[in-house]
N, C-alpha and C. Protein backbone atom coordinates (compact mmCIF):
# COMPACT_ATOMS: atom_id res chain seq x y z
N UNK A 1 8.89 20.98 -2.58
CA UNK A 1 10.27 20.57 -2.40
C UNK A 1 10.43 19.13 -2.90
N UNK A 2 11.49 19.04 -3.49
CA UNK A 2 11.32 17.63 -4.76
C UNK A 2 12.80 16.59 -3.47
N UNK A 3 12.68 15.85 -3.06
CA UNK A 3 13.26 15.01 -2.03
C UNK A 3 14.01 13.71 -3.13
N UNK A 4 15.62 13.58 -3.00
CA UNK A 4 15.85 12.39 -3.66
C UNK A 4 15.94 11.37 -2.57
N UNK A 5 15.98 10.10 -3.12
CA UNK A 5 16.34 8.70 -2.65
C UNK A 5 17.49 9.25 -1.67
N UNK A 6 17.40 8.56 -0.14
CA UNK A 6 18.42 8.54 0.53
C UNK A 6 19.33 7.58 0.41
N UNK A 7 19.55 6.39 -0.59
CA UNK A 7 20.36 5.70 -1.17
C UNK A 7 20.09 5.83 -2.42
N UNK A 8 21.62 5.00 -3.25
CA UNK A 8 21.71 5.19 -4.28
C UNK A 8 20.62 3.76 -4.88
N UNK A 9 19.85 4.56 -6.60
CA UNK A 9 19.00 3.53 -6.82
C UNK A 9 19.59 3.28 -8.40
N UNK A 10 20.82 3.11 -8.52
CA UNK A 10 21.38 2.59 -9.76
C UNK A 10 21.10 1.58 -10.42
N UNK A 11 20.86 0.45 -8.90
CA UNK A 11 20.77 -1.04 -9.32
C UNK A 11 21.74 -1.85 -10.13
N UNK A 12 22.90 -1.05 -9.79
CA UNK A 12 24.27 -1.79 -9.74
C UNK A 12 24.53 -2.49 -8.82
N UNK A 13 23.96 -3.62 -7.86
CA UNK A 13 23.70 -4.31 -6.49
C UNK A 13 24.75 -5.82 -7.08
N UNK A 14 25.63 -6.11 -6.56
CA UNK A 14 25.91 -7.48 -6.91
C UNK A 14 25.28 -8.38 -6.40
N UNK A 15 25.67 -9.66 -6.44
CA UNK A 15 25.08 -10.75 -6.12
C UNK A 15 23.31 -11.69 -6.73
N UNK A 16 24.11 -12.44 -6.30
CA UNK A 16 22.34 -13.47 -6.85
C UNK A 16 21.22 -12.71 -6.26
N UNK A 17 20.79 -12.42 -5.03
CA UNK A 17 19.55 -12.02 -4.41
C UNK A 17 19.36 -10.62 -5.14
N UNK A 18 20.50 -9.75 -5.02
CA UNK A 18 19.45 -8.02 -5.92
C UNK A 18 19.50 -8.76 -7.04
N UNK A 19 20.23 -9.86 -8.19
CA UNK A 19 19.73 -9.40 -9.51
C UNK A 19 18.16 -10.10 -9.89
N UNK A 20 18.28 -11.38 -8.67
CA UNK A 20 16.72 -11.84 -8.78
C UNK A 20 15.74 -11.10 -8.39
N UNK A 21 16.03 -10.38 -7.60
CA UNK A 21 14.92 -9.21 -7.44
C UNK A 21 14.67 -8.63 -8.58
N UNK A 22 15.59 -7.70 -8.62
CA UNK A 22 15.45 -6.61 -9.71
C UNK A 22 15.34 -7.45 -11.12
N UNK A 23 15.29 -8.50 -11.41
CA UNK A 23 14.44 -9.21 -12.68
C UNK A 23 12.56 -9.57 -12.60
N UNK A 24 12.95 -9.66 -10.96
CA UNK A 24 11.42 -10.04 -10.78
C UNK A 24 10.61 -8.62 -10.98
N UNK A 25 11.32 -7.78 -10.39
CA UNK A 25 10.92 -6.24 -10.37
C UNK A 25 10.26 -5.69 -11.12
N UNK A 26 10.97 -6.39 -13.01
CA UNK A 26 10.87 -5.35 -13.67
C UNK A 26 9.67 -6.06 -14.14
N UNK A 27 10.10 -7.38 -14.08
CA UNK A 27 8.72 -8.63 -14.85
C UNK A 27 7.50 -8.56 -14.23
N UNK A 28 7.61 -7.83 -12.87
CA UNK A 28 6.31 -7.97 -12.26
C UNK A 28 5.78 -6.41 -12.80
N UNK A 29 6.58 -5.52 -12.52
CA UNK A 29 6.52 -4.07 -13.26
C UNK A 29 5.92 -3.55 -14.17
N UNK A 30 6.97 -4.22 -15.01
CA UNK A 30 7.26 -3.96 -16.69
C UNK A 30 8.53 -2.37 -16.26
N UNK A 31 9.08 -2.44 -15.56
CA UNK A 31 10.10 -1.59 -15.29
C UNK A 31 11.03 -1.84 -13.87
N UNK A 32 11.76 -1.29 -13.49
CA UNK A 32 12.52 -1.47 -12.51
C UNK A 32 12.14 -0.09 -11.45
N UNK A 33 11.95 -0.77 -10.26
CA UNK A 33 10.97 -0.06 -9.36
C UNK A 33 11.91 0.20 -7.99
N UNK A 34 11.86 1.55 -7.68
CA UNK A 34 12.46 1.97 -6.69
C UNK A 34 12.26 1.33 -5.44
N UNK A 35 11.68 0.76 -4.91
CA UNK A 35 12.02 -0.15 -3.52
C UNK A 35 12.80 -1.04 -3.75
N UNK A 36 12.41 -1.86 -4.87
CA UNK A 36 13.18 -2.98 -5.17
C UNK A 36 15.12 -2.71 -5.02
N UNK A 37 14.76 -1.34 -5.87
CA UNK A 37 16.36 -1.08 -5.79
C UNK A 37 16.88 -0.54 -4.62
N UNK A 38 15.67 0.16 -4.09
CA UNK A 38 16.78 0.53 -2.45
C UNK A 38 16.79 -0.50 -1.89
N UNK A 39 16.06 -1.29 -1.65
CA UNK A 39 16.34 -2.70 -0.52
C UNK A 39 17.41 -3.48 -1.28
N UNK A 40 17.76 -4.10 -2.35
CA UNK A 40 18.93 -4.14 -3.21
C UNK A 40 20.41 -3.73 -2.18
N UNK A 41 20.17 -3.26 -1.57
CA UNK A 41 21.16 -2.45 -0.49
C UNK A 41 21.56 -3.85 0.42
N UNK A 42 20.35 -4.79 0.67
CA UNK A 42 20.79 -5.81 1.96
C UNK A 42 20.12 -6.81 1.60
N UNK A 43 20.38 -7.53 1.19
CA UNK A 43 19.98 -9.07 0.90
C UNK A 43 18.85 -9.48 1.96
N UNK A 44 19.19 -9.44 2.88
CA UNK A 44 18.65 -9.91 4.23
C UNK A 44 17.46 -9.26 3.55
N UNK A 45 16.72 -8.09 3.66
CA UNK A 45 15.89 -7.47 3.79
C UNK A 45 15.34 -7.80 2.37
N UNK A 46 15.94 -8.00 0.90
CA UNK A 46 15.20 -8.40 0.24
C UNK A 46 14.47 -9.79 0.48
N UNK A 47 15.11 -10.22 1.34
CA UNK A 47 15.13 -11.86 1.26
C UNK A 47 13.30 -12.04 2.30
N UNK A 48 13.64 -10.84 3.21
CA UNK A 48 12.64 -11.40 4.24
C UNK A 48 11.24 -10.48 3.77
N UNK A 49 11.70 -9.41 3.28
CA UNK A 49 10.03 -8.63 1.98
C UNK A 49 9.60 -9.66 1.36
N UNK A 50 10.76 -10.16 0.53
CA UNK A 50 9.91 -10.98 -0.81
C UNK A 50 9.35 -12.13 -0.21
N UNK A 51 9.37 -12.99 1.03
CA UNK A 51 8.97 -13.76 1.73
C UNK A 51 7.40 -13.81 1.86
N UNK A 52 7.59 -12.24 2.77
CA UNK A 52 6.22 -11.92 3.41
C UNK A 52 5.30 -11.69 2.39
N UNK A 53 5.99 -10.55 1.41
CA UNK A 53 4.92 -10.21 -0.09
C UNK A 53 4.12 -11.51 -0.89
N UNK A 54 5.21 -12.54 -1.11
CA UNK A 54 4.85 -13.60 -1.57
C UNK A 54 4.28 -14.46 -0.75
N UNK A 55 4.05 -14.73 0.84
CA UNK A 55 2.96 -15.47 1.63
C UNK A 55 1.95 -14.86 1.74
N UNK A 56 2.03 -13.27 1.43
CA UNK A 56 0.53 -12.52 1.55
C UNK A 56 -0.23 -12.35 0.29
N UNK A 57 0.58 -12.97 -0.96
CA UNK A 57 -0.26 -12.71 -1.68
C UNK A 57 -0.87 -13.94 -1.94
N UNK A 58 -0.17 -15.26 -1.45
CA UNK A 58 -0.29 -16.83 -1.68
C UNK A 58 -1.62 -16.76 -0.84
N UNK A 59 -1.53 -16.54 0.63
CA UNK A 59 -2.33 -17.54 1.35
C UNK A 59 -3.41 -15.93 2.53
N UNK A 60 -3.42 -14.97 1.92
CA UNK A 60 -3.89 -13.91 2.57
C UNK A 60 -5.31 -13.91 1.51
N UNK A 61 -6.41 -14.78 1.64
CA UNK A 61 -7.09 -14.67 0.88
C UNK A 61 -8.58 -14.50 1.19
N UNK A 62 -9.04 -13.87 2.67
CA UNK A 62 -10.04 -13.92 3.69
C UNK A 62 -11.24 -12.50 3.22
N UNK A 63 -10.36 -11.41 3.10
CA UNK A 63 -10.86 -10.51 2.83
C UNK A 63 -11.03 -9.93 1.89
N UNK A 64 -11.90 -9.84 1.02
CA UNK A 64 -12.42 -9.45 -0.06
C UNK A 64 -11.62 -8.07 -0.74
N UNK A 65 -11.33 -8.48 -1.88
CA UNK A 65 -10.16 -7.47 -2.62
C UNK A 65 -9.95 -6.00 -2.68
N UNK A 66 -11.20 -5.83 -3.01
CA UNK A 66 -11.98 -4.33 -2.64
C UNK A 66 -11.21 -3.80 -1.26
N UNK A 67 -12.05 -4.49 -0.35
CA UNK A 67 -11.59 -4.03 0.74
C UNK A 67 -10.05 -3.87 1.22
N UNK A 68 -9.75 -4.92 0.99
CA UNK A 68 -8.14 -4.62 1.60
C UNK A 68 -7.12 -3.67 0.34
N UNK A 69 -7.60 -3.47 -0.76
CA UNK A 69 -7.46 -2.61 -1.53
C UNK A 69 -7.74 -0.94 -1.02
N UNK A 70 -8.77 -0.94 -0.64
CA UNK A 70 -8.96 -0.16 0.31
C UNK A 70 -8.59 0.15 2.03
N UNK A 71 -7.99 -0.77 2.34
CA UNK A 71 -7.01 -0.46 3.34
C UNK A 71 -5.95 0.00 3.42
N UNK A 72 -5.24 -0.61 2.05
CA UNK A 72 -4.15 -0.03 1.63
C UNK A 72 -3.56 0.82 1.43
N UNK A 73 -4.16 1.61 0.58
CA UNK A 73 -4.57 2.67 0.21
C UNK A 73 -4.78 3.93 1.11
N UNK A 74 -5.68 3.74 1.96
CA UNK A 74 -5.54 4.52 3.22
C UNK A 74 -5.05 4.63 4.27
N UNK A 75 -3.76 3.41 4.14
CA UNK A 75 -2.36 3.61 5.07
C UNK A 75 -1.66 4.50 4.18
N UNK A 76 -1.20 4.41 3.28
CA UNK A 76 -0.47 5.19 1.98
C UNK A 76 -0.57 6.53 2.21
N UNK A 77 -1.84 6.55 1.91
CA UNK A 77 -2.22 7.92 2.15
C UNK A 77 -2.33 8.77 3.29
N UNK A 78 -2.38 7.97 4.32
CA UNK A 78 -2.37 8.57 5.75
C UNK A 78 -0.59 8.52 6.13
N UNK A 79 0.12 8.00 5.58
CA UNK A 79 1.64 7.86 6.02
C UNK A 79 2.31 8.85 5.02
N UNK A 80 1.49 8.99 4.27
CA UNK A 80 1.80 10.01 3.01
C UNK A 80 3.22 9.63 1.82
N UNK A 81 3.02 8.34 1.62
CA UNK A 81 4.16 7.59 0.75
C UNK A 81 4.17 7.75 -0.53
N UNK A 82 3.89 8.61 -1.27
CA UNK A 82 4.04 8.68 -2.64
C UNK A 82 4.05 7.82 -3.93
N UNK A 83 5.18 6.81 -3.42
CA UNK A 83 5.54 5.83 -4.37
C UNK A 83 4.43 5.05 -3.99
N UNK A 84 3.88 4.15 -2.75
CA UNK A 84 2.46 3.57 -2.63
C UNK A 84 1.57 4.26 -2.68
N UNK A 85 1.31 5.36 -2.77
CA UNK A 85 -0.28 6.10 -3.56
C UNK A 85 -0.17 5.90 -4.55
N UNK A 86 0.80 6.12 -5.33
CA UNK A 86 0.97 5.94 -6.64
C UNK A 86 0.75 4.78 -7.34
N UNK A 87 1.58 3.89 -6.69
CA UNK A 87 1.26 2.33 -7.30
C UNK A 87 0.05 1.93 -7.21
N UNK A 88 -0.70 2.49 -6.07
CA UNK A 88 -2.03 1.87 -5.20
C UNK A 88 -3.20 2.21 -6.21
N UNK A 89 -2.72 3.02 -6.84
CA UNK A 89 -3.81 4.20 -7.68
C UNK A 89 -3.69 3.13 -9.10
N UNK A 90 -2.85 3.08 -9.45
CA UNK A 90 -2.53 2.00 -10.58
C UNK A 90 -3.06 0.69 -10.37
N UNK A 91 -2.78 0.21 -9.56
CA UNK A 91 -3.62 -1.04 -8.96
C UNK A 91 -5.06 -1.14 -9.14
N UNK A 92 -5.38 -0.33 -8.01
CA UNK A 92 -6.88 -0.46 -7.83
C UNK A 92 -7.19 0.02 -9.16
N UNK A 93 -7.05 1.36 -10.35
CA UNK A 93 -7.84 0.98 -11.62
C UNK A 93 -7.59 -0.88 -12.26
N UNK A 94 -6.31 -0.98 -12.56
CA UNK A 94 -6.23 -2.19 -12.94
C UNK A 94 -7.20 -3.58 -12.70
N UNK A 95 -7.38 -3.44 -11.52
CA UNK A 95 -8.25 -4.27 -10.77
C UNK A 95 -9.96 -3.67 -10.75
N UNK A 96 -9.88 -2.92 -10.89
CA UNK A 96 -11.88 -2.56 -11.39
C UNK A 96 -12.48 -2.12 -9.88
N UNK A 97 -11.54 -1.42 -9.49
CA UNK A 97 -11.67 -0.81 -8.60
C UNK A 97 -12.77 0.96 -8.68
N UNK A 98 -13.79 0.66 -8.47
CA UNK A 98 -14.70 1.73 -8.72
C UNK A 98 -13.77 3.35 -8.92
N UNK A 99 -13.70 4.08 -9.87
CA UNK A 99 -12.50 5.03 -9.93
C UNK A 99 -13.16 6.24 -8.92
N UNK A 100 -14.39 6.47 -8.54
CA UNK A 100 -14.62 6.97 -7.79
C UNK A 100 -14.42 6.71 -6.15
N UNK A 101 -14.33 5.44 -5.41
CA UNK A 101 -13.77 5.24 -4.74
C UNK A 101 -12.03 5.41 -5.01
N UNK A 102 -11.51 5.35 -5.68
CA UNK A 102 -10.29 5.48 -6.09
C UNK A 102 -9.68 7.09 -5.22
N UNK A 103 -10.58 7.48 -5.91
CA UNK A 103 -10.37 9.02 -5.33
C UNK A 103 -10.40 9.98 -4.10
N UNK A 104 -11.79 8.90 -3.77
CA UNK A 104 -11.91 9.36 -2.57
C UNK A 104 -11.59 9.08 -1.27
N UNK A 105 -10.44 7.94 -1.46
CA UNK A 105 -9.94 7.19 -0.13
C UNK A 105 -9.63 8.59 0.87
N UNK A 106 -8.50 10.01 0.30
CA UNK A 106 -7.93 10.47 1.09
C UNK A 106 -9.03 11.16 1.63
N UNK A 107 -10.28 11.51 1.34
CA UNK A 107 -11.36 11.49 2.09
C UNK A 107 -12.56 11.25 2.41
N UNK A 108 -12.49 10.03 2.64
CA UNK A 108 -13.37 8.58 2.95
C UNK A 108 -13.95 9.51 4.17
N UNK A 109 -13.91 10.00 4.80
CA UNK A 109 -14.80 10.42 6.12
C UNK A 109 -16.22 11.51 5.46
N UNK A 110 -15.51 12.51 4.10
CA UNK A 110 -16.91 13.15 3.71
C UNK A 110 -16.98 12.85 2.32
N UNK A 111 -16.98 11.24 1.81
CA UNK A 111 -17.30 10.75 0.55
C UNK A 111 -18.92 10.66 1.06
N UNK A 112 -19.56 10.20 -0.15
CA UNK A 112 -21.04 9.67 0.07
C UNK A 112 -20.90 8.00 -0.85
N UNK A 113 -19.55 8.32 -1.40
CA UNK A 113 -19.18 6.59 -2.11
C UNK A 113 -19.17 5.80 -1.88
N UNK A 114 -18.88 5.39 -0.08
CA UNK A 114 -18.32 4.36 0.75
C UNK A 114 -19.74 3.47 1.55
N UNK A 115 -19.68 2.22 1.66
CA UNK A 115 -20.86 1.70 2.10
C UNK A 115 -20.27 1.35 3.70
N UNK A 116 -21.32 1.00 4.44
CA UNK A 116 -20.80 0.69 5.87
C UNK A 116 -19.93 -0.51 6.62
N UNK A 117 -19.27 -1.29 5.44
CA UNK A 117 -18.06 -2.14 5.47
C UNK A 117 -17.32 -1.58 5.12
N UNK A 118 -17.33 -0.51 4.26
CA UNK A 118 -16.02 -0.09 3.35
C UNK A 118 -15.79 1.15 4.33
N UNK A 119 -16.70 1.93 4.74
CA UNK A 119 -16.16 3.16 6.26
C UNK A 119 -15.35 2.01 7.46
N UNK A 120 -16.02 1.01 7.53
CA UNK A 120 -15.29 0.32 9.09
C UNK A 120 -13.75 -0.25 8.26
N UNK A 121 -13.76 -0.48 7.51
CA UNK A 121 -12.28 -1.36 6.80
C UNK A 121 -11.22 0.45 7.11
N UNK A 122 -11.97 1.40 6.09
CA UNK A 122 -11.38 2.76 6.73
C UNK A 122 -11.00 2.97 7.47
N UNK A 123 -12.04 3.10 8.33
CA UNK A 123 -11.36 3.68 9.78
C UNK A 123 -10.55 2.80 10.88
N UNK A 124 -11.04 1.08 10.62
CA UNK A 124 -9.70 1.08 10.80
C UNK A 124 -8.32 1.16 10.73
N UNK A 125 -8.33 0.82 9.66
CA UNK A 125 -6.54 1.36 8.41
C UNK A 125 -6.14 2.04 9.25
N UNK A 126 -7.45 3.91 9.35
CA UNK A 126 -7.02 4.85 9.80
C UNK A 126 -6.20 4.66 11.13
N UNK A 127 -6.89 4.37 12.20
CA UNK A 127 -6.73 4.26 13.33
C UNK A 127 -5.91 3.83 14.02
N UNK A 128 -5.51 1.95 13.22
CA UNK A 128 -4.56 1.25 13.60
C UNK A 128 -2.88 2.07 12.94
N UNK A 129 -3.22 2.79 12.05
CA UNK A 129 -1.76 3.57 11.15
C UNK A 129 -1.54 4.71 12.39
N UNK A 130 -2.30 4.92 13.49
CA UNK A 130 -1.84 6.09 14.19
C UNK A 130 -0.91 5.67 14.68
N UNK A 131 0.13 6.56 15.57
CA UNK A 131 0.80 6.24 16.67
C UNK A 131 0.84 6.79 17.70
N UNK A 132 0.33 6.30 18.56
CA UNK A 132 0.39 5.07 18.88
C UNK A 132 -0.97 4.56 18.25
N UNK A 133 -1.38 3.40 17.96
CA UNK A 133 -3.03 2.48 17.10
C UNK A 133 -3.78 3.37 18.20
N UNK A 134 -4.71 3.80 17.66
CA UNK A 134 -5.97 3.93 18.35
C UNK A 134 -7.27 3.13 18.20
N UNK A 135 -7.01 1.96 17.59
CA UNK A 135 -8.34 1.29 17.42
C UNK A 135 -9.35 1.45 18.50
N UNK A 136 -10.08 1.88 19.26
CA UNK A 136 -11.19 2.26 19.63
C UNK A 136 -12.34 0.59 19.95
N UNK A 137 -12.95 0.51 21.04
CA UNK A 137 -13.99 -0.45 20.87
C UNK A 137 -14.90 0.01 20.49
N UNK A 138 -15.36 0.64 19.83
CA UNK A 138 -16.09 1.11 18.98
C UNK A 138 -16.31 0.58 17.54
N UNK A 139 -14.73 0.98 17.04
CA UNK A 139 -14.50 0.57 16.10
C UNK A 139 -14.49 -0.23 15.77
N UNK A 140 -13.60 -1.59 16.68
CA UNK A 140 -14.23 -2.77 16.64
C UNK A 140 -15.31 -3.76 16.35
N UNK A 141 -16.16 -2.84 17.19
CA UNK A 141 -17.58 -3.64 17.19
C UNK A 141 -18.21 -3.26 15.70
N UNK A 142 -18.16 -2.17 15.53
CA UNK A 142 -18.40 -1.89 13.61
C UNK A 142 -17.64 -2.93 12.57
N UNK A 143 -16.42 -3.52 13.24
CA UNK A 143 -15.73 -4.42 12.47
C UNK A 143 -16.45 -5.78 12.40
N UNK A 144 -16.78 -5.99 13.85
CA UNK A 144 -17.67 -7.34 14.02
C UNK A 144 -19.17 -7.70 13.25
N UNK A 145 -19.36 -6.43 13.08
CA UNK A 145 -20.76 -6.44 12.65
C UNK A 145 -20.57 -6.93 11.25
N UNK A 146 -19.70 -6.54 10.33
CA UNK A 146 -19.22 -7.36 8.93
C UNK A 146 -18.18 -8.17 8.81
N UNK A 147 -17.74 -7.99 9.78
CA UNK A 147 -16.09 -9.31 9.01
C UNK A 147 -16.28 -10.72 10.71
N UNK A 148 -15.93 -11.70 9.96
CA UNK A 148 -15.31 -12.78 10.85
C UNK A 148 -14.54 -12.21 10.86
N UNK A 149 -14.17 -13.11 12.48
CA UNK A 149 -12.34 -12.96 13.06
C UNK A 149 -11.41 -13.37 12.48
N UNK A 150 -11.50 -13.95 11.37
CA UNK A 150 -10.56 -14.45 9.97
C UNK A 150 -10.21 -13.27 9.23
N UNK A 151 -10.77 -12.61 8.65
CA UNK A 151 -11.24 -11.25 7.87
C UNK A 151 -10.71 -9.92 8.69
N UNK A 152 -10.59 -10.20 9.81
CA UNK A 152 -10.57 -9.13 10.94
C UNK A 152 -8.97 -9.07 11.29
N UNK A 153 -8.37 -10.53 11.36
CA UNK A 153 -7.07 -10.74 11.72
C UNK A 153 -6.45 -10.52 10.09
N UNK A 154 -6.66 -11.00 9.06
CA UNK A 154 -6.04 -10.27 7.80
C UNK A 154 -5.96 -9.10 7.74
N UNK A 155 -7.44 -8.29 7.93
CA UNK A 155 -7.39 -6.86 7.84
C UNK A 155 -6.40 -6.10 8.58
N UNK A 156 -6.03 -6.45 9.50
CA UNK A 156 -4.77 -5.87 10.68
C UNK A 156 -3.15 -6.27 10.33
N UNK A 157 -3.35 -8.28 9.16
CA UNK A 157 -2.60 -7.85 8.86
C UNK A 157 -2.33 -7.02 7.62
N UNK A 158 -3.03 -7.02 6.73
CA UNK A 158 -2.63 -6.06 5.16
C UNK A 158 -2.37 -4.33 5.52
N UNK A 159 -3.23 -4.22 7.06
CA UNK A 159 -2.80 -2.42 7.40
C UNK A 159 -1.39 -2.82 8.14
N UNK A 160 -0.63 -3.57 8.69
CA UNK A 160 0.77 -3.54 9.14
C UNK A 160 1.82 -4.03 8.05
N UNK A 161 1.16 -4.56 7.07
CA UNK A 161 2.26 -4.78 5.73
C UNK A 161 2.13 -3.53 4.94
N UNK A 162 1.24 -2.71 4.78
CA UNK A 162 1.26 -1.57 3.96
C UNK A 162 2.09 -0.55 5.18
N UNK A 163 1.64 -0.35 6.41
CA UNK A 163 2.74 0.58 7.40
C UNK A 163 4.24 0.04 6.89
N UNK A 164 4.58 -1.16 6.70
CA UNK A 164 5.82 -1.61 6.38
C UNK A 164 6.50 -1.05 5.21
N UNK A 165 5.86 -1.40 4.10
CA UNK A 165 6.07 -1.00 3.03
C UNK A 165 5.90 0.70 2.74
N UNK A 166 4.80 1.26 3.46
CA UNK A 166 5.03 2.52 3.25
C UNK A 166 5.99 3.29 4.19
N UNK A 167 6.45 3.38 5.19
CA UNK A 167 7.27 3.38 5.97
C UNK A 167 8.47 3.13 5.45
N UNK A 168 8.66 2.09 4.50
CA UNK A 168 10.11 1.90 4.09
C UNK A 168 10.43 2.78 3.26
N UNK A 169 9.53 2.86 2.68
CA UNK A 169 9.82 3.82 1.15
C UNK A 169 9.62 5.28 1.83
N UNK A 170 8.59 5.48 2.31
CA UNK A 170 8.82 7.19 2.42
C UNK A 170 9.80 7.43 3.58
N UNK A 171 10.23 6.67 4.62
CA UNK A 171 11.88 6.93 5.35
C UNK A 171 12.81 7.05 4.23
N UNK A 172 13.45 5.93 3.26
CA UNK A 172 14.00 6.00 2.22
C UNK A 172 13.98 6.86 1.04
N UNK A 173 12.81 8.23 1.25
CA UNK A 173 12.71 9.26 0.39
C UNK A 173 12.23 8.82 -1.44
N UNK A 174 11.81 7.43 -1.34
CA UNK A 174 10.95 7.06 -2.28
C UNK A 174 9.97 7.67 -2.82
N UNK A 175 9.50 8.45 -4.27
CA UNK A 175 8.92 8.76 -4.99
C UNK A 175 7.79 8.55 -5.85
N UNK A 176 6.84 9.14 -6.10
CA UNK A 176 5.94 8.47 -7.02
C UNK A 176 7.13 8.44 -8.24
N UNK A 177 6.53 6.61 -8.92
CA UNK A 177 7.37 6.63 -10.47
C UNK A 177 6.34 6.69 -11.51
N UNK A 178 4.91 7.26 -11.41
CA UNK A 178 4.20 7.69 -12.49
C UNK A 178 3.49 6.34 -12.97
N UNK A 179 3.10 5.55 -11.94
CA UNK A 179 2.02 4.11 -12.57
C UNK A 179 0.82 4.53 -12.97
N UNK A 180 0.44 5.94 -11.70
CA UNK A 180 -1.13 6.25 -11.92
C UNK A 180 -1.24 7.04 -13.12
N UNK A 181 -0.23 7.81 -13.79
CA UNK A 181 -0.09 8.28 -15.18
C UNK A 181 -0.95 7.37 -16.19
N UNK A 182 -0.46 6.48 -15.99
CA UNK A 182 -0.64 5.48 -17.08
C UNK A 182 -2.09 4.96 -17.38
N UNK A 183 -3.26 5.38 -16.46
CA UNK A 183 -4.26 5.04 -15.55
C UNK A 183 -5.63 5.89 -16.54
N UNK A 184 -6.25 5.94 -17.12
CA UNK A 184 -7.52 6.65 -17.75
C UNK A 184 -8.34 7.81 -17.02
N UNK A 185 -7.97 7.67 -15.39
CA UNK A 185 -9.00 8.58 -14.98
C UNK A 185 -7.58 9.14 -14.05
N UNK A 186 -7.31 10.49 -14.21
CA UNK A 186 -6.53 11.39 -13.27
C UNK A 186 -6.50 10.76 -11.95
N UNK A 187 -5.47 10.90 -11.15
CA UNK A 187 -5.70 10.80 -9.81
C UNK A 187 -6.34 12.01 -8.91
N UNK A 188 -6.90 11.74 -7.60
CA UNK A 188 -7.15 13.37 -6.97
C UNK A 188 -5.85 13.74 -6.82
N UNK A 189 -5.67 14.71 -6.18
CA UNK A 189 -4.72 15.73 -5.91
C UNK A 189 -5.30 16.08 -4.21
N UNK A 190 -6.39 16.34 -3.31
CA UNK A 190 -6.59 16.65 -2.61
C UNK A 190 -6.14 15.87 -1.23
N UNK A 191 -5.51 16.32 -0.61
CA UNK A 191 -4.60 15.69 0.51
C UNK A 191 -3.90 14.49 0.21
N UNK A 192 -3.55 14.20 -1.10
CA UNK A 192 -2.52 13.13 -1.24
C UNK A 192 -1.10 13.71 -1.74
N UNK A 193 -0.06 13.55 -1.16
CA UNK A 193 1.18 14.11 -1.87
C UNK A 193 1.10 12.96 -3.27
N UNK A 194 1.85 13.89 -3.81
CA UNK A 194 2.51 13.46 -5.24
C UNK A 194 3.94 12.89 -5.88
């Protein structure tokens, strides 16, 4: 079942704030990207994304790329957002992101790819994306064993900015727009929508 945008994504938005977006959009892009244009809808909300996006990408710099690449990713995929699997998939090749980990985020529990920082970064994503969080002391203590409490407090936040962002877009009926197309190695198909 093919789901459209629950707003309109024309990007006919007046004012200063959507057209600076939607310039930054396309420049950061190289196209004009469906969140950009549904949030385009309320200033406010572009105003306070592009805030957070731009302090997390400035000063969020604790945890190693990989990893929170891999957190990402497996909020996406566990919230089942399309348009962020999609982008995420584009990303992480871009970034030299092992394409076999690439694949196997949506099942990181029976990969043999994942090393024992990259299962605890997992399962938490996983855990904390439930609802209600189930982080576990368990889990925790697997966290402690590799990350400072620096590393630990990023990691919780990059899995509540990806719930944000994926959450926005797949409430908003947001779509993959075909980044991972563009990408050399197929994406999986196995428990990730499309």
């Amino acid at each position: 079942m093919v789901t459209m945008a629950h707003v309109p994504l024309d990007g006919r938005r007046k004012g200063v704030i959507p057209r600076l977006a939607r310039r930054y959009g396309a420049r950061r892009f190289g196209r004009s990207v469906e969140p950009v244009a549904a949030a385009s809808h309320h200033s406010g909300v572009l105003v306070a994304t592009g805030a957070l996006e731009t302090a997390a990408q400035i000063g969020w710099k604790k945890l190693d790329p990989t990893l929170r690449w891999l957190a990402i990713q497996e909020v996406a995929a566990h919230i089942g957002c399309s348009w962020c699997i999609d982008y995420g998939y584009y990303e992480g090749m871009h970034d030299g992101i092992d394409p076999a980990k690439v694949q196997a985020v949506p099942h990181w529990r029976d990969s043999a790819v994942f090393d024992a920082r990259e299962r605890a970064v997992l399962e938490y994503a996983e855990l904390a994306t439930l609802t209600p969080a189930a982080v576990t002391e368990d889990c925790a203590t697997r966290l402690h064993a590799h990350f400072s409490d620096a590393e630990i407090v990023e990691l919780a936040a990059w899995v509540a900015l990806e719930n944000l962002r994926s959450r926005f877009n797949a409430g908003l009926g947001l779509r993959s727009q075909g980044f991972a197309a563009t990408c050399a190695v197929p994406p999986a198909r196995d428990g990730v929508a499309a």
